[in-house]
C-alpha atoms as a PDB file:
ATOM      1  CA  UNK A   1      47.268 -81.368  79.864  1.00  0.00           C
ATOM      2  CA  UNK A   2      47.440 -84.782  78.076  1.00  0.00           C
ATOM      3  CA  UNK A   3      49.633 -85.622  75.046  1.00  0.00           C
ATOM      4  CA  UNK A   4      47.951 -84.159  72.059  1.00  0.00           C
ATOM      5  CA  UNK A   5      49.388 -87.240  70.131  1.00  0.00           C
ATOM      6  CA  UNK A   6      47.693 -89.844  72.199  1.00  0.00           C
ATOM      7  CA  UNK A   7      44.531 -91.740  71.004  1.00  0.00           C
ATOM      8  CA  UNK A   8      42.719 -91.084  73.920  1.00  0.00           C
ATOM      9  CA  UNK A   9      42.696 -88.072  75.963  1.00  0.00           C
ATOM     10  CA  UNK A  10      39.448 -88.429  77.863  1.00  0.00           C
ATOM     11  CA  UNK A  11      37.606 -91.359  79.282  1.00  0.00           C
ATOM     12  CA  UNK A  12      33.617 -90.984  80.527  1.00  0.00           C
ATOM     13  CA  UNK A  13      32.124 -93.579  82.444  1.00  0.00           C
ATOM     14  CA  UNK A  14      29.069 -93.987  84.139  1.00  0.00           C
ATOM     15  CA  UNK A  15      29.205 -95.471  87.772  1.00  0.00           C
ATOM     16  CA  UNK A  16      26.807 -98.067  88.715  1.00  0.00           C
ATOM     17  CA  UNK A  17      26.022-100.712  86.163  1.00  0.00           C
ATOM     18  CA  UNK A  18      28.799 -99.741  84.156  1.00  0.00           C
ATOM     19  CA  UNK A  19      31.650 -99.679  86.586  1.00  0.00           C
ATOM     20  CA  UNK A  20      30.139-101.976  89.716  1.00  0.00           C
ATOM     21  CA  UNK A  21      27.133-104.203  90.120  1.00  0.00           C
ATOM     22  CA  UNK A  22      26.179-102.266  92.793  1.00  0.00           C
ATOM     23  CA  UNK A  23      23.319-104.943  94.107  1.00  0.00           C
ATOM     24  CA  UNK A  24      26.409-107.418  94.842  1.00  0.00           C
ATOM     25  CA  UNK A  25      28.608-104.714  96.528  1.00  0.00           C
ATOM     26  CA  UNK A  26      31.851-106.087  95.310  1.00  0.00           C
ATOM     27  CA  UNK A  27      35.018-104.273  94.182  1.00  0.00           C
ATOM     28  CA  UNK A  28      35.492-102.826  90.772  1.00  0.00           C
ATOM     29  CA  UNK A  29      37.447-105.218  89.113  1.00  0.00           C
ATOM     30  CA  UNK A  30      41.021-103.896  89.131  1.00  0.00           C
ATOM     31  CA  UNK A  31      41.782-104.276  85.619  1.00  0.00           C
ATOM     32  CA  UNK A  32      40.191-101.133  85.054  1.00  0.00           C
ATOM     33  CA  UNK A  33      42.096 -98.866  87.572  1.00  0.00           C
ATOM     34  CA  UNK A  34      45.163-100.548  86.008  1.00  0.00           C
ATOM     35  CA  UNK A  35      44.727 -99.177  82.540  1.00  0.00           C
ATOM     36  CA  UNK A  36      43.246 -95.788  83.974  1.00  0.00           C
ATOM     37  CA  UNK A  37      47.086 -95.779  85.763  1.00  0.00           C
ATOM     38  CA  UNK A  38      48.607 -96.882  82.319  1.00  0.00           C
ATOM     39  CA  UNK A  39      47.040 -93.814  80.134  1.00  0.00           C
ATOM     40  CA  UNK A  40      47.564 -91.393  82.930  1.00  0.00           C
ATOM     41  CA  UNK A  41      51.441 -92.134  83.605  1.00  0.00           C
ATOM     42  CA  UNK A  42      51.842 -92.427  79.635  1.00  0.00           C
ATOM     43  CA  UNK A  43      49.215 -89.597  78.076  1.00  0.00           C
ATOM     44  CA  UNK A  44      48.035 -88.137  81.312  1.00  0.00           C
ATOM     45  CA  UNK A  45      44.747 -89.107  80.546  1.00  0.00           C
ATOM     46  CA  UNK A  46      41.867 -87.355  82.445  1.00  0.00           C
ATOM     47  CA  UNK A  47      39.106 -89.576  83.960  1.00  0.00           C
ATOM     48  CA  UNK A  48      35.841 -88.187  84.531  1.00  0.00           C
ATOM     49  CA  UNK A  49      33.038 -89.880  85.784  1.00  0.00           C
ATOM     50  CA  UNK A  50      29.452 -89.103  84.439  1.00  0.00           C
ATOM     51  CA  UNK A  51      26.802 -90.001  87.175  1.00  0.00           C
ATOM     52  CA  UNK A  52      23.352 -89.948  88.104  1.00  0.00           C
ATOM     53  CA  UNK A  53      24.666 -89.324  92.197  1.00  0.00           C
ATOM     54  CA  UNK A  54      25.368 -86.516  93.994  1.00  0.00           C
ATOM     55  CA  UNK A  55      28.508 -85.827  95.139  1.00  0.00           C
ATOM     56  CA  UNK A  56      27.804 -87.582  99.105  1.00  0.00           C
ATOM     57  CA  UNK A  57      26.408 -90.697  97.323  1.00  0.00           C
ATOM     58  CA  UNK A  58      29.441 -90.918  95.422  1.00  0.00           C
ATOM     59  CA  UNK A  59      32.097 -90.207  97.400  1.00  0.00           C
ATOM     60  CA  UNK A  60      30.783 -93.220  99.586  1.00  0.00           C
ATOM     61  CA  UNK A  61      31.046 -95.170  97.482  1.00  0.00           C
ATOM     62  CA  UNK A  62      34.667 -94.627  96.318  1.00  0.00           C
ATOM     63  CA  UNK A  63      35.484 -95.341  99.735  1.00  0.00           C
ATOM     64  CA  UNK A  64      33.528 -98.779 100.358  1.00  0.00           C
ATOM     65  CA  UNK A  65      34.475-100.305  97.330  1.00  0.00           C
ATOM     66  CA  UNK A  66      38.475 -99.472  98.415  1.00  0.00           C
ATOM     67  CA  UNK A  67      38.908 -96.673  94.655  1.00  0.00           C
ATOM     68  CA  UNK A  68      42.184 -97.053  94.612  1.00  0.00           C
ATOM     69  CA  UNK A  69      42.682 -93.936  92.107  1.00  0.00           C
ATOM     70  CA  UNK A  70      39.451 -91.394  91.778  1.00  0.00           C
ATOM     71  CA  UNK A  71      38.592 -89.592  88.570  1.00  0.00           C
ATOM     72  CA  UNK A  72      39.823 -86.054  87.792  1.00  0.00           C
ATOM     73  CA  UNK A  73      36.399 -84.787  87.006  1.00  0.00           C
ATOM     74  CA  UNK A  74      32.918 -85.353  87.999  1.00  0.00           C
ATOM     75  CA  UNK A  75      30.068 -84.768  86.437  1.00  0.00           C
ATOM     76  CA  UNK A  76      27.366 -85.344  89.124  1.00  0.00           C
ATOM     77  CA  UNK A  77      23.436 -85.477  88.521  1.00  0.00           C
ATOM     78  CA  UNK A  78      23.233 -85.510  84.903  1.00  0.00           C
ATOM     79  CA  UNK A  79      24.221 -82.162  84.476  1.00  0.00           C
ATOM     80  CA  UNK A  80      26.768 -80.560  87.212  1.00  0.00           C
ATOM     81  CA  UNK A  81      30.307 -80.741  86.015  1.00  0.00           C
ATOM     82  CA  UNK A  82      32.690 -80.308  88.803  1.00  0.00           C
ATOM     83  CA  UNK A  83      36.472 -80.307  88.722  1.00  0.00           C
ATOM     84  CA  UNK A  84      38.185 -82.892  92.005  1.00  0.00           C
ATOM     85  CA  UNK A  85      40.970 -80.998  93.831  1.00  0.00           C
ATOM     86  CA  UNK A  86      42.372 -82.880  96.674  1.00  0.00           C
ATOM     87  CA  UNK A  87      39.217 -85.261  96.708  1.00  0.00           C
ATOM     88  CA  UNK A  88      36.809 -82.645  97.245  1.00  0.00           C
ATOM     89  CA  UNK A  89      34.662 -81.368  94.114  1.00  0.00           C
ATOM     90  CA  UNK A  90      35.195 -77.322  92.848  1.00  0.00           C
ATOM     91  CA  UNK A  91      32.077 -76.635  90.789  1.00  0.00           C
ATOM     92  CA  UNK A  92      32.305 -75.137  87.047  1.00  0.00           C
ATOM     93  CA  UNK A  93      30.737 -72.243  88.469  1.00  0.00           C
ATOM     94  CA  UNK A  94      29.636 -70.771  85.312  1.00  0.00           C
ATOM     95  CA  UNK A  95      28.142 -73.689  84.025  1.00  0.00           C
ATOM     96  CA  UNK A  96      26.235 -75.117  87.421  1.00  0.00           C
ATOM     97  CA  UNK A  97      24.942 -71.515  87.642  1.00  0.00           C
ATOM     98  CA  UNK A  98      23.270 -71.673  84.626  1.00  0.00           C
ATOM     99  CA  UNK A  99      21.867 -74.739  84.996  1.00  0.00           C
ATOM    100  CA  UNK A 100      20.196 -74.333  88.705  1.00  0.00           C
ATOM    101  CA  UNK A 101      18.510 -71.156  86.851  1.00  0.00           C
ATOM    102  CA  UNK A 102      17.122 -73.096  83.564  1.00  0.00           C
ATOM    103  CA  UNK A 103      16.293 -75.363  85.440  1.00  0.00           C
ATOM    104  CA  UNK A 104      14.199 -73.689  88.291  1.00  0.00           C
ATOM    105  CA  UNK A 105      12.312 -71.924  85.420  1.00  0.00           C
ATOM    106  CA  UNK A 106      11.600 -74.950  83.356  1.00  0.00           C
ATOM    107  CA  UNK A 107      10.382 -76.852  86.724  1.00  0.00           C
ATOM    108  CA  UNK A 108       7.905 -74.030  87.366  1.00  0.00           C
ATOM    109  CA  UNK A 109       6.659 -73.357  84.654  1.00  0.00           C
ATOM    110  CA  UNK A 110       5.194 -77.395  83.822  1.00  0.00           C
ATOM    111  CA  UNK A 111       3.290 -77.508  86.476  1.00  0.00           C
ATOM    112  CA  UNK A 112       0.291 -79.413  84.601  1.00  0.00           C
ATOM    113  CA  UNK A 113       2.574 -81.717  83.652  1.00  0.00           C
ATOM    114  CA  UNK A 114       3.797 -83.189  87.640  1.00  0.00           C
ATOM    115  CA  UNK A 115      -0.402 -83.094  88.180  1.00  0.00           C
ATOM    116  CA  UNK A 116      -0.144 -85.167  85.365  1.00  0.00           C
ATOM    117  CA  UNK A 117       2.537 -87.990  86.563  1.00  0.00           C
ATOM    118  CA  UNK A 118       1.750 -87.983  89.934  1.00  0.00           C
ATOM    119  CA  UNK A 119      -2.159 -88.828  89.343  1.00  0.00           C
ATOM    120  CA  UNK A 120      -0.952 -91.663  86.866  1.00  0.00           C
ATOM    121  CA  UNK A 121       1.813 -92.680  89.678  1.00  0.00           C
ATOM    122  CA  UNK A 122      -0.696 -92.697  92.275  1.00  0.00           C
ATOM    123  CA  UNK A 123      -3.749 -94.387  90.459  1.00  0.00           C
ATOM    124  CA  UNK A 124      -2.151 -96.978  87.981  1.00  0.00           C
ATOM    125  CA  UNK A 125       1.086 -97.811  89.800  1.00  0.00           C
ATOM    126  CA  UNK A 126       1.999 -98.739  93.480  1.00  0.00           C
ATOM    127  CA  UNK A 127       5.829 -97.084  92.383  1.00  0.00           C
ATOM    128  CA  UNK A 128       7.044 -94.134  95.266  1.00  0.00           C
ATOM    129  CA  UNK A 129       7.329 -90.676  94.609  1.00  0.00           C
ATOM    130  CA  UNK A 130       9.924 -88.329  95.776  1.00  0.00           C
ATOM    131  CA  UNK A 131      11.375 -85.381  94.849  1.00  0.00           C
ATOM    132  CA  UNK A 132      14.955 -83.783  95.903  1.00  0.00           C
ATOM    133  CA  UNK A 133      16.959 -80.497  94.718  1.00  0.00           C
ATOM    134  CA  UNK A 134      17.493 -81.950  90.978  1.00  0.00           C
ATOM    135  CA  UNK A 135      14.044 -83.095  90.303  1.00  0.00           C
ATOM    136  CA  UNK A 136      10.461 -81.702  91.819  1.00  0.00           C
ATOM    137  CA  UNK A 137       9.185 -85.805  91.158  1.00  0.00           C
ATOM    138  CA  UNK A 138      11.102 -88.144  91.513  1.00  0.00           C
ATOM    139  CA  UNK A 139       9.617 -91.922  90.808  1.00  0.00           C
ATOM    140  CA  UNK A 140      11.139 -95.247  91.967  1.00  0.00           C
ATOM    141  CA  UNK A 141       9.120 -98.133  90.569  1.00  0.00           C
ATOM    142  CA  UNK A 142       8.836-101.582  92.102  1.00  0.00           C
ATOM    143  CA  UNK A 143       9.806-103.398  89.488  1.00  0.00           C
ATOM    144  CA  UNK A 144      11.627-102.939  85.391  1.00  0.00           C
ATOM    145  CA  UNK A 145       7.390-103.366  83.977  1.00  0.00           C
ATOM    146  CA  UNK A 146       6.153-101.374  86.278  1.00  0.00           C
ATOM    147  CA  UNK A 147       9.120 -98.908  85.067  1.00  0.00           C
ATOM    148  CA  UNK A 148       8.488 -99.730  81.415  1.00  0.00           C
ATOM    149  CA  UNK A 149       5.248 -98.879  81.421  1.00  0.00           C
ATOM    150  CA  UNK A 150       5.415 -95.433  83.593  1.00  0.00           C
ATOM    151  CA  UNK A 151       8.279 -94.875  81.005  1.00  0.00           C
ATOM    152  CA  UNK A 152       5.527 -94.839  78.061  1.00  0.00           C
ATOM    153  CA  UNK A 153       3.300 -92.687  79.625  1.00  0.00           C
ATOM    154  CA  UNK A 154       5.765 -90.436  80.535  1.00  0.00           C
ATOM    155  CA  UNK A 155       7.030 -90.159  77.145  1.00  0.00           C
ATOM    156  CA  UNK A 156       3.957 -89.443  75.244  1.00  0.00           C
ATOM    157  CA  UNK A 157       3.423 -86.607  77.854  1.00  0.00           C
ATOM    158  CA  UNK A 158       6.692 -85.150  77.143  1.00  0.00           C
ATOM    159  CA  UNK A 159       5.089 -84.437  73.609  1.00  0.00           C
ATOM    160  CA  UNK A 160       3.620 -81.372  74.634  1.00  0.00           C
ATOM    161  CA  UNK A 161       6.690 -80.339  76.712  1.00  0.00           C
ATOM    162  CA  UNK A 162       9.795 -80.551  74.238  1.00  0.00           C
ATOM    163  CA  UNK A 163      12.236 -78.696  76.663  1.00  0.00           C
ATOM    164  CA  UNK A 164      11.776 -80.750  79.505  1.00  0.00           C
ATOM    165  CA  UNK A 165      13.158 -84.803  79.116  1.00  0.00           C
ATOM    166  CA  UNK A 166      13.371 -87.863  81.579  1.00  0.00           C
ATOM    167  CA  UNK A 167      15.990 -88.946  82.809  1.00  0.00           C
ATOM    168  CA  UNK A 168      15.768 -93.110  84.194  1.00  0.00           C
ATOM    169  CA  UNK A 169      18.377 -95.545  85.503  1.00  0.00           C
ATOM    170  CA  UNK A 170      16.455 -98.894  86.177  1.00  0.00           C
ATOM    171  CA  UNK A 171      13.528 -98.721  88.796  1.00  0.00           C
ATOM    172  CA  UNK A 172      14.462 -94.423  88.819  1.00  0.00           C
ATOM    173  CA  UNK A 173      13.215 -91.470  87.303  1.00  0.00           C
ATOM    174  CA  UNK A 174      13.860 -88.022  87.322  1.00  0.00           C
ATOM    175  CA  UNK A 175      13.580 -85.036  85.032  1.00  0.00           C
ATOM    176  CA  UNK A 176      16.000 -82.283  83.533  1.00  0.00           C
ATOM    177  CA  UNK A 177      15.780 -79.856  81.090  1.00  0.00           C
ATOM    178  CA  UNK A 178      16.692 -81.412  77.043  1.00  0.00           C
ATOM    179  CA  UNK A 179      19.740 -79.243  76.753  1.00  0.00           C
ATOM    180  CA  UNK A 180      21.525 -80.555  80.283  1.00  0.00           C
ATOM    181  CA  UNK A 181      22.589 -84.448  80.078  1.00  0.00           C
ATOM    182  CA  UNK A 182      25.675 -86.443  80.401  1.00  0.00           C
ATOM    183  CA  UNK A 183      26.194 -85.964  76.823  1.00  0.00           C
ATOM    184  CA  UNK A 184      26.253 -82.050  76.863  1.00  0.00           C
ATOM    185  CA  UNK A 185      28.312 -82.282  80.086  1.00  0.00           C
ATOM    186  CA  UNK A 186      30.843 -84.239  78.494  1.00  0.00           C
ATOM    187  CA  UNK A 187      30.975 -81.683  75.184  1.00  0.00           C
ATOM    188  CA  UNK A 188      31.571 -78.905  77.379  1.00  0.00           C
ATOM    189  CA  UNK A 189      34.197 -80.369  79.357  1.00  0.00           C
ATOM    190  CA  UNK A 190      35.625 -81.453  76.345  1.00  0.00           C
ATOM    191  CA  UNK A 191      35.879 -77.788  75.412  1.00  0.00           C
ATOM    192  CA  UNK A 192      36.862 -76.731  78.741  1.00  0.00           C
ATOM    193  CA  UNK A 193      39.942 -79.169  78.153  1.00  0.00           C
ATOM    194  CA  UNK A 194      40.699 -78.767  74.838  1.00  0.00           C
ATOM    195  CA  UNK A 195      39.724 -82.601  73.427  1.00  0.00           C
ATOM    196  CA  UNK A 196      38.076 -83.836  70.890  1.00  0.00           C
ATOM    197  CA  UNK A 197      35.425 -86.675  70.313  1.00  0.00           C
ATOM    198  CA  UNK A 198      37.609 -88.012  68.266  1.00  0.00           C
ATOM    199  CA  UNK A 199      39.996 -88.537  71.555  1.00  0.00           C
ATOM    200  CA  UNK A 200      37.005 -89.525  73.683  1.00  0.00           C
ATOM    201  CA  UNK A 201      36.031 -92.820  75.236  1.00  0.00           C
ATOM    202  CA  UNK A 202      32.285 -93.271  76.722  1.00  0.00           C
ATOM    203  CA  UNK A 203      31.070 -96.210  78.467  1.00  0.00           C
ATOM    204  CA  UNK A 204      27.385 -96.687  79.995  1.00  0.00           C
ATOM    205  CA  UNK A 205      24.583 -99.306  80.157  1.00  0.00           C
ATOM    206  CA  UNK A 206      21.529 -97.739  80.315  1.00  0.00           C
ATOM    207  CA  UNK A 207      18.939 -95.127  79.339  1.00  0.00           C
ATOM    208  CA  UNK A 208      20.934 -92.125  80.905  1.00  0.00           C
ATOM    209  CA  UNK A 209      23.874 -93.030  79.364  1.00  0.00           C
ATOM    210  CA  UNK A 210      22.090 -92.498  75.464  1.00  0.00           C
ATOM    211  CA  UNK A 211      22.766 -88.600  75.215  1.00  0.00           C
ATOM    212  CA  UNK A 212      26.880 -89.207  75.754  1.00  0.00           C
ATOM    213  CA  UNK A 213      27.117 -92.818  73.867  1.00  0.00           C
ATOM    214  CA  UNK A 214      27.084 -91.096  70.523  1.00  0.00           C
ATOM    215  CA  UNK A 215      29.859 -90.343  68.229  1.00  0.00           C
ATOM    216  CA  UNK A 216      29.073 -87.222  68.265  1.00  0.00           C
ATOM    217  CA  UNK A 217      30.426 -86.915  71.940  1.00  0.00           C
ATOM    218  CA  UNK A 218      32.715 -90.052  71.593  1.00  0.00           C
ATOM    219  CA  UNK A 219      34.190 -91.365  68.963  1.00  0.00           C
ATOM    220  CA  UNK A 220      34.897 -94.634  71.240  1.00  0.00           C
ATOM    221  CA  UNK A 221      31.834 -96.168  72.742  1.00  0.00           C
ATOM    222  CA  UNK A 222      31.659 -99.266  74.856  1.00  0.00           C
ATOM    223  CA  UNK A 223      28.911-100.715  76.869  1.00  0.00           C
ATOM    224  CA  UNK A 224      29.321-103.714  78.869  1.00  0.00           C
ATOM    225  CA  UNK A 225      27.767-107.114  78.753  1.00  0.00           C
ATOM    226  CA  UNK A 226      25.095-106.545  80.953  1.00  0.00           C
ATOM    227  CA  UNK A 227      23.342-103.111  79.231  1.00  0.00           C
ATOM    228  CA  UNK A 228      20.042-102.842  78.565  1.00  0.00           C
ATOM    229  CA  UNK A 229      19.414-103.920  74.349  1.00  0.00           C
ATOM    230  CA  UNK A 230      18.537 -99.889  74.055  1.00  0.00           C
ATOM    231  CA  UNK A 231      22.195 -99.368  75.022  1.00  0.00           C
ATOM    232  CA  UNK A 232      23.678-102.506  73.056  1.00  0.00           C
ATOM    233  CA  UNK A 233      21.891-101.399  69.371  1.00  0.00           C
ATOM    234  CA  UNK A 234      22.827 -97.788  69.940  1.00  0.00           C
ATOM    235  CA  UNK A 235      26.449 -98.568  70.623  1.00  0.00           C
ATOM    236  CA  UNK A 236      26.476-101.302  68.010  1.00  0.00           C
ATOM    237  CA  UNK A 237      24.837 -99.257  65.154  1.00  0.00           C
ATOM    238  CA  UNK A 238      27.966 -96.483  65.592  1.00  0.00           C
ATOM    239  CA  UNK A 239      30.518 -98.992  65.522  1.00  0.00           C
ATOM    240  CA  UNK A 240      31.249 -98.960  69.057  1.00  0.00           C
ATOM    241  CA  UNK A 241      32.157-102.172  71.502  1.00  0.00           C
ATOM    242  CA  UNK A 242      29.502-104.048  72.833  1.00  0.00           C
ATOM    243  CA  UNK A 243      31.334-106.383  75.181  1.00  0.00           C
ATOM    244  CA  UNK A 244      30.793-109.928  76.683  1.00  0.00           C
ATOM    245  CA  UNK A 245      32.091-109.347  79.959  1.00  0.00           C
ATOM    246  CA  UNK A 246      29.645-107.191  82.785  1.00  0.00           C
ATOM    247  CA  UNK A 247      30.420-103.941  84.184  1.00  0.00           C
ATOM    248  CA  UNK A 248      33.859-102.875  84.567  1.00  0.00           C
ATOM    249  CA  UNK A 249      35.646-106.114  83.109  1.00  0.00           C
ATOM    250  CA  UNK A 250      33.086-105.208  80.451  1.00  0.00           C
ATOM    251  CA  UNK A 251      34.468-101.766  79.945  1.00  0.00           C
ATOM    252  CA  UNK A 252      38.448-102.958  79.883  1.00  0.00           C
ATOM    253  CA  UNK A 253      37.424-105.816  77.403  1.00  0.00           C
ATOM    254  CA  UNK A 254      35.932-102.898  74.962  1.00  0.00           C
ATOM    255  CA  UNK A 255      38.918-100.746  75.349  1.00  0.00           C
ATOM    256  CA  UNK A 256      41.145-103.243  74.958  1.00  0.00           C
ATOM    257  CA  UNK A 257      39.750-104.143  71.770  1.00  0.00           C
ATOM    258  CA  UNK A 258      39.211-100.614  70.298  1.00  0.00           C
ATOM    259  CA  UNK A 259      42.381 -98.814  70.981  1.00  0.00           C
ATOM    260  CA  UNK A 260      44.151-100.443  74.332  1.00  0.00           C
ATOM    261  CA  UNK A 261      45.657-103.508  73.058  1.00  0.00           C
ATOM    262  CA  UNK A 262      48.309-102.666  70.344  1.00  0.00           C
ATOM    263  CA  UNK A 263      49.120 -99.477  73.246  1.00  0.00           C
ATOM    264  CA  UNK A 264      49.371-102.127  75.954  1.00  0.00           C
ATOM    265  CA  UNK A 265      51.587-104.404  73.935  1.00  0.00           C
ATOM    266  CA  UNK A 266      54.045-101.479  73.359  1.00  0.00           C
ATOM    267  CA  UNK A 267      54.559-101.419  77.773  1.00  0.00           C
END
């Protein structure tokens, strides 16, 4: 377990736009992997990272851009928390249970609501629907306005469905229930492990990233130069580190300047 003296414990990050500018493909800049190896060696600090991708998507991806650590947890989809043992991810069996089941019973029973999107999708917006095993629709828009605006309509729908939210990332869209998000992931593995909030660092850049940049799932918050405003004002308003630098150089320059500096001067 890690050092119940150290400042940080647990660090949550998001993956792509946060970590790597995945349109460029190129590496994650190392500086981050170098101060995930400092905490862990000095605090065993635990790593988990909170993602919109399934585990496949992921994994890929660790290997093209050359990881040369991975995280110690994953929490995958928005709302499966898995544990990585020998680079292959062991569910939190109790937990994903729970959540396929709320979740198959909040899909069905909204039906109205997908007749809803997909007649606005189809008639009002040339964007492409989908759907997979997380999300009966699925939308990827062609463009951020085209996004923006199915992101209004889909909101004031939502009205008159309180349990069931959207979830977007850019151009993509998909829907969960209200109580499963990368912020209620990251409170019950905080729980599972015996941390704090208080011992927490969270860094995202956009709109699924809100529910876990909050203080009251991370008392350190960082977002990276190139977040969405949503993302800048709700990490500035708590205090958090809104940095210059973009994705992962983004990240280091935040924890540097919350709580990594005076630790890294002490090495």
């Amino acid at each position: 377990m890690p050092h119940a003296d150290s400042p940080l414990r647990l660090l949550s990050t998001d993956l792509d736009g946060t970590l790597l500018d995945f349109a460029r493909g190129v590496p994650v800049d190392p500086a981050f992997f170098e101060r995930v190896a400092y905490y862990r060696e000095r605090h065993n600090l635990l790593w988990v990272i909170n993602t919109g991708r399934w585990w496949d998507s992921l994994a890929l991806e660790m290997v093209e851009r050359a990881f040369p650590i991975h995280p110690d947890w994953l929490i995958l989809t928005e709302r499966e928390i898995y544990k990585l043992h020998q680079d292959r991810p062991v569910g939190d069996y109790s937990w994903n249970r729970q959540c396929s089941a709320t979740h198959q019973e909040l899909f069905a029973s909204v039906a109205p609501f997908w007749d809803e999107v997909r007649d606005f999708v189809g008639s009002q917006t040339g964007a492409e629907i989908r759907s997979d095993s997380w999300s009966p629709v699925m939308i990827v828009a062609r463009h951020l306005r085209e996004a923006d605006r199915i992101h209004q309509f889909v909101e004031e729908r939502l009205t008159a469905w309180p349990k069931l939210a959207v979830v977007r990332n850019s151009v993509y869209f998909r829907f969960a229930h209200a109580d499963y998000s990368k912020g209620s992931c990251l409170l019950y593995l905080q729980n599972l492990l015996g941390v704090t909030p208080r011992q927490t660092l969270a860094a995202g850049d956009h709109y699924n990233d809100l529910p876990m940049l909050d203080r009251a799932c991370a008392h350190h918050l960082v977002c990276p130069g190139n977040s969405i405003p949503e993302v800048k004002t709700k990490v500035a308003e708590q205090g958090g580190y809104v940095a210059q630098a973009d994705y992962a150089g983004g990240v280091v320059e935040g924890w540097d300047a919350l709580l990594g500096a005076a630790e890294l001067a002490k090495g």
